[in-house]
Protein backbone atom coordinates (compact mmCIF):
# COMPACT_ATOMS: atom_id res chain seq x y z
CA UNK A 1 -34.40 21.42 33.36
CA UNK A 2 -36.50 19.39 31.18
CA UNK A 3 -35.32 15.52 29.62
CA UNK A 4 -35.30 15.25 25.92
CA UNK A 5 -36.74 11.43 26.29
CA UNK A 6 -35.48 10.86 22.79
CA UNK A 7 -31.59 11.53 23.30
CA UNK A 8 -31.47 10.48 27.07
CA UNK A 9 -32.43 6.74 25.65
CA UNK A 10 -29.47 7.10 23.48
CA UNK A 11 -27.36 6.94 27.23
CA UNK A 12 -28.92 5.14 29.20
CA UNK A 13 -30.27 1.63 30.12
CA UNK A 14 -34.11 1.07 30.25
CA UNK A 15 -35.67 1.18 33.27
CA UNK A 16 -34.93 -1.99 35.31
CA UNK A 17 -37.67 -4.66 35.53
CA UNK A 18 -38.18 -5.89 38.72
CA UNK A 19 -36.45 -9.63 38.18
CA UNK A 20 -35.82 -11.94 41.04
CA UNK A 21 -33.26 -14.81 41.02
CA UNK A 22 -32.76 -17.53 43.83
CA UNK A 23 -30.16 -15.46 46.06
CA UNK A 24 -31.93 -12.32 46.59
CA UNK A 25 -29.72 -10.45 49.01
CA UNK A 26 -30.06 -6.60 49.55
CA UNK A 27 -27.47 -4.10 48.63
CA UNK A 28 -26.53 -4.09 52.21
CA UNK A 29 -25.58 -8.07 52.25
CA UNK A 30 -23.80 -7.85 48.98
CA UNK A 31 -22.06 -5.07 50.12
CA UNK A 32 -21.04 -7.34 53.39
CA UNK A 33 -19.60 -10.15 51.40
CA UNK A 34 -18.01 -8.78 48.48
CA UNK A 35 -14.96 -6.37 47.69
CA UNK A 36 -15.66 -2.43 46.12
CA UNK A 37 -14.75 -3.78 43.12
CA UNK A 38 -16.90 -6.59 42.78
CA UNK A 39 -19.82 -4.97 43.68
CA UNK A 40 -19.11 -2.11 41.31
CA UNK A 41 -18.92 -4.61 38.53
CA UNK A 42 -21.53 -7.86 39.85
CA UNK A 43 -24.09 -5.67 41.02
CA UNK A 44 -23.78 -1.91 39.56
CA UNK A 45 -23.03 -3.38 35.72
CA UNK A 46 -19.49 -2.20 35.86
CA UNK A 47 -16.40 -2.84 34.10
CA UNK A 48 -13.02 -3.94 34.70
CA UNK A 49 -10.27 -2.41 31.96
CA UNK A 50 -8.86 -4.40 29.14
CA UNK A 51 -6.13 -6.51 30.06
CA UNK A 52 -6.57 -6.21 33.93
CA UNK A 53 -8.06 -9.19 34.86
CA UNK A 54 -6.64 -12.83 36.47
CA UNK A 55 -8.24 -14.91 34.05
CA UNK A 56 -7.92 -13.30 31.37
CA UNK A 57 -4.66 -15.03 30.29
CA UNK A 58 -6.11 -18.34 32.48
CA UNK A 59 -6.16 -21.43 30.28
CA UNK A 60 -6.45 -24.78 32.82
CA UNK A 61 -6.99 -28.30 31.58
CA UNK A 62 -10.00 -28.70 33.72
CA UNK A 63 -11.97 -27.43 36.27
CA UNK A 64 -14.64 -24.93 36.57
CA UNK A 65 -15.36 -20.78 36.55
CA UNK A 66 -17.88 -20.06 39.21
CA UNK A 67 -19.90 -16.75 40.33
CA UNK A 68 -17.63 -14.52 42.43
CA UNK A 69 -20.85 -13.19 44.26
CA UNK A 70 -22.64 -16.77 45.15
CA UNK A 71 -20.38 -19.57 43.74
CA UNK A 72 -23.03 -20.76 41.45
CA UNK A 73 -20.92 -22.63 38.63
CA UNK A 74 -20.92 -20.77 35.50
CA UNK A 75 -18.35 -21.81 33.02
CA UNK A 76 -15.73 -24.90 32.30
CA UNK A 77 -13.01 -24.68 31.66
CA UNK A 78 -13.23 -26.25 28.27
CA UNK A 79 -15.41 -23.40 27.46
CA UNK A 80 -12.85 -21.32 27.48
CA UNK A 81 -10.82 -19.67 24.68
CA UNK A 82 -8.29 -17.19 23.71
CA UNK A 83 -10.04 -14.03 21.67
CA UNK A 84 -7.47 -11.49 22.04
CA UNK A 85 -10.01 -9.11 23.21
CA UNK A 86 -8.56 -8.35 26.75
CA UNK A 87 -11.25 -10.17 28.96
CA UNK A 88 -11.87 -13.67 29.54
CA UNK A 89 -13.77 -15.20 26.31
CA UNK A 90 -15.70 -18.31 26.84
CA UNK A 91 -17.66 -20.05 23.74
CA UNK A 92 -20.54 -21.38 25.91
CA UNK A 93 -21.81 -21.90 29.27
CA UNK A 94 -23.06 -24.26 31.79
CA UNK A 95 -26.92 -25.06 31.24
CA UNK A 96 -29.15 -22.61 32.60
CA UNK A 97 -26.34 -20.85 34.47
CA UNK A 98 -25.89 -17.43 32.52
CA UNK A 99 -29.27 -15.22 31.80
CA UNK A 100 -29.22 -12.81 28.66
CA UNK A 101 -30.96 -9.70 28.80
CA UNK A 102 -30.87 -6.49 26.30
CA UNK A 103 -28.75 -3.72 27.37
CA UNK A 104 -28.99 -0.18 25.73
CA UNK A 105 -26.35 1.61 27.06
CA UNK A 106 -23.84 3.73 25.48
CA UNK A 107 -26.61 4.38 22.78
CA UNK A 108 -25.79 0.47 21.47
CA UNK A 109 -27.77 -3.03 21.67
CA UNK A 110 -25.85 -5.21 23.76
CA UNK A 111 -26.48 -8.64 24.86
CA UNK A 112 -26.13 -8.65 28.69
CA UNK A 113 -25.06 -12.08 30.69
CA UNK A 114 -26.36 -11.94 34.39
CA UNK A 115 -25.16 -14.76 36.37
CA UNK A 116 -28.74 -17.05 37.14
CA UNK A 117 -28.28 -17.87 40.57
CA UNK A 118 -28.19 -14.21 41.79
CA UNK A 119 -28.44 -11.92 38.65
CA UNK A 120 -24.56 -10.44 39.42
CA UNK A 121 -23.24 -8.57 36.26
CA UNK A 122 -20.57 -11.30 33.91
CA UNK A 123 -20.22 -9.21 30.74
CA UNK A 124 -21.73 -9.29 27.28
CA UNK A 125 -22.51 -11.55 24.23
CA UNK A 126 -21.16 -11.37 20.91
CA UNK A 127 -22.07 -12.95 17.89
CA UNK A 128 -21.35 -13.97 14.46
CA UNK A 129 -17.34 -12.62 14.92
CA UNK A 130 -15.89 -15.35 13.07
CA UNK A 131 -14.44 -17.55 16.10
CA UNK A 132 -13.77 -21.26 15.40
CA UNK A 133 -15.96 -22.38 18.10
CA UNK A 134 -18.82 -24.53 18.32
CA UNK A 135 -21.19 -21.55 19.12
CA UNK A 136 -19.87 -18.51 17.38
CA UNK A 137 -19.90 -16.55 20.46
CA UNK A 138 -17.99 -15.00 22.62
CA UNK A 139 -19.17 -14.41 26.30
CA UNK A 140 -17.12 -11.66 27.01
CA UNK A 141 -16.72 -11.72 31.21
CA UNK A 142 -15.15 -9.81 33.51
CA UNK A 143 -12.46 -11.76 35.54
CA UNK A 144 -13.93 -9.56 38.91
CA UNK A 145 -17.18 -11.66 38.76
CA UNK A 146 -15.23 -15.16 38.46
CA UNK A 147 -13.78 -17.60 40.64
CA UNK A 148 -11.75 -20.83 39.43
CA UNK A 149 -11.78 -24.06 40.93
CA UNK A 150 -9.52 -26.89 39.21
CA UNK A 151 -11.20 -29.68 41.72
CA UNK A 152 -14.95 -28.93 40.76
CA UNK A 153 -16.77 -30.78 38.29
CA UNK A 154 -20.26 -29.93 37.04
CA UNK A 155 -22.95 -32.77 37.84
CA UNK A 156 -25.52 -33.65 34.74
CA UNK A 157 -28.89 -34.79 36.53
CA UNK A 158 -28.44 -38.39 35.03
CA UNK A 159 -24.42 -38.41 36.76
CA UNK A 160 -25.74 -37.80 39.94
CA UNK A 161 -28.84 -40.57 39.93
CA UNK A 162 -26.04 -43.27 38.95
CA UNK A 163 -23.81 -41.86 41.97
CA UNK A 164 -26.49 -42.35 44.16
């Protein structure tokens, strides 16, 4: 049966561009190291429901949200904030740690955040909704693709020449 390439771009995402991040495992080695769920959501783009997730309700003092496929640090937890929306909400991330990318699924414009160590699916970017944050955003993440340590504390480049 023939594609209508007009309505079919209304559903679907556009074709992937080949995009390489510092952990490049296969399929095969994701699979191997994470849960069904996690790959379903880090590395298929999924979603977990409203509501469902560990931190969504997670408000520490201190510490840090990493990457639940690689570690890579992602998020403090001063970045964090309560939204009401049912996922973890976070106002801003850790330098260079989250990539944005369009996503035109669901016949909408999206912004996607990929994690930039090894590209696993976080969630989407809002804008401009009014939040009384510094960034008037609101990374909107899936509590599947995070971990949380309290010890960890992110290093600036100038920190760790005076450590030295």
């Amino acid at each position: 049966m023939p594609t209508i390439p007009f309505l079919s771009s209304f559903f679907s995402s556009p074709p992937k561009m080949a995009t390489t991040y510092p952990d490049s495992r296969s399929d095969s080695e994701w699979r191997a190291v994470l849960s069904k769920e996690q790959f379903r959501i880090l590395r298929e783009k999924g979603t977990e429901p409203p509501g469902s997730g560990t931190f969504d309700k997670h408000y520490p003092d201190a510490g840090v949200y990493t990457c639940a496929g690689c570690d890579a640090p992602l998020y403090k937890a001063s970045h964090k904030f309560s939204s009401g929306c049912g996922w973890p909400a976070y106002f801003d991330s850790i330098p260079g740690a989250v990539t944005r990318h369009e996503d035109r699924a669901f016949g909408m414009v999206r912004t996607e955040i990929v994690c930039s160590n090894c590209g696993g699916h976080l969630g989407h970017v809002f804008k401009g909704e009014g939040f009384p944050t510094s960034t008037d955003e609101r990374h909107c993440v899936n509590s599947v693709s995070l971990k949380f340590s309290p010890e960890d504390k992110v290093v600036t480049k100038g920190e760790e020449d005076t450590k030295s």
